[in-house]
Protein backbone atom coordinates (compact mmCIF):
# COMPACT_ATOMS: atom_id res chain seq x y z
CA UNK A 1 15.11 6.78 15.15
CA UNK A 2 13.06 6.32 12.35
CA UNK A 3 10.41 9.00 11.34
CA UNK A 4 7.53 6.99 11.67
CA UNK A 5 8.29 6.07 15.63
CA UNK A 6 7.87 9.65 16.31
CA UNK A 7 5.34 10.34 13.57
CA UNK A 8 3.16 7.61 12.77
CA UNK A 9 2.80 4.79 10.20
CA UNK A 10 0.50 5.54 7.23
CA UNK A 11 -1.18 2.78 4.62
CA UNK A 12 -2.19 3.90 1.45
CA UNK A 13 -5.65 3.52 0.77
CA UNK A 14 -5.42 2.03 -2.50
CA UNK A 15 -3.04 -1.22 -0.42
CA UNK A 16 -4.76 -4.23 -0.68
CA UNK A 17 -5.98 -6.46 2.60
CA UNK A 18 -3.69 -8.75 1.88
CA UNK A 19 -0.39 -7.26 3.38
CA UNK A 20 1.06 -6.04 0.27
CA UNK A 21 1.95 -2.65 0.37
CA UNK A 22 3.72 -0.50 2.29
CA UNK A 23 3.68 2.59 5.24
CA UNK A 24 4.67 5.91 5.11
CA UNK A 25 5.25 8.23 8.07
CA UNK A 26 6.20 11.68 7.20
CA UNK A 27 7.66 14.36 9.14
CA UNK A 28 10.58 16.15 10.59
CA UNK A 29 12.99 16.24 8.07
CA UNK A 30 11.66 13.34 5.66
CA UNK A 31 10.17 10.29 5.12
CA UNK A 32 10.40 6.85 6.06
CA UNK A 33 8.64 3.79 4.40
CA UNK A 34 8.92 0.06 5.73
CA UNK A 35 6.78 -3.23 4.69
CA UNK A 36 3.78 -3.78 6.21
CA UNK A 37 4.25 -7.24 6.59
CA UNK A 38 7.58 -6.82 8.20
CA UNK A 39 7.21 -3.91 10.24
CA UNK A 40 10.46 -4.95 12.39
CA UNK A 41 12.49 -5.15 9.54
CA UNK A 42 14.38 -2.40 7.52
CA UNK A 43 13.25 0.95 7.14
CA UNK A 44 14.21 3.38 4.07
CA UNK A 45 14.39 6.97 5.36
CA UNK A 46 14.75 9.70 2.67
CA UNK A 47 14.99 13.65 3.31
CA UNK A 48 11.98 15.83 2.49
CA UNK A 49 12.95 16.99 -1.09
CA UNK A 50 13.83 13.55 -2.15
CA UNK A 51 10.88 12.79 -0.67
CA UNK A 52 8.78 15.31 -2.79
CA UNK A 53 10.86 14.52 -5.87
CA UNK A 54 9.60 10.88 -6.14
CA UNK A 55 6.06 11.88 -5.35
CA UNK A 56 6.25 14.45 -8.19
CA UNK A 57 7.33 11.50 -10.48
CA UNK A 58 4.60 9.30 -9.50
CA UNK A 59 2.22 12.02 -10.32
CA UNK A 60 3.66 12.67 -14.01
């Protein structure tokens, strides 16, 4: 089960109201992120300190 069923599904507020982005949903132990135009579709699921590690990135 992906995080986000048991979590939530997050949009960033800087997406666009257009449908291009996508959702987060944190918790347990990581992350998973799908398209939000395709929310049936894959989902990536990544433990917590991979998780982190890309944010970190993103902020440097």
């Amino acid at each position: 089960m992906a995080v986000g069923e048991q979590y939530g599904w997050r949009k960033s507020s800087y997406s666009n109201h257009q449908g291009a982005c996508v959702e987060v949903a944190l918790g347990g132990a990581g992350a998973s992120v799908r398209d939000s135009k395709e929310p049936a579709s894959a989902v990536l699921t990544v433990d917590s300190r991979k998780w982190t590690a890309f944010v970190h990135r993103l902020k440097d």
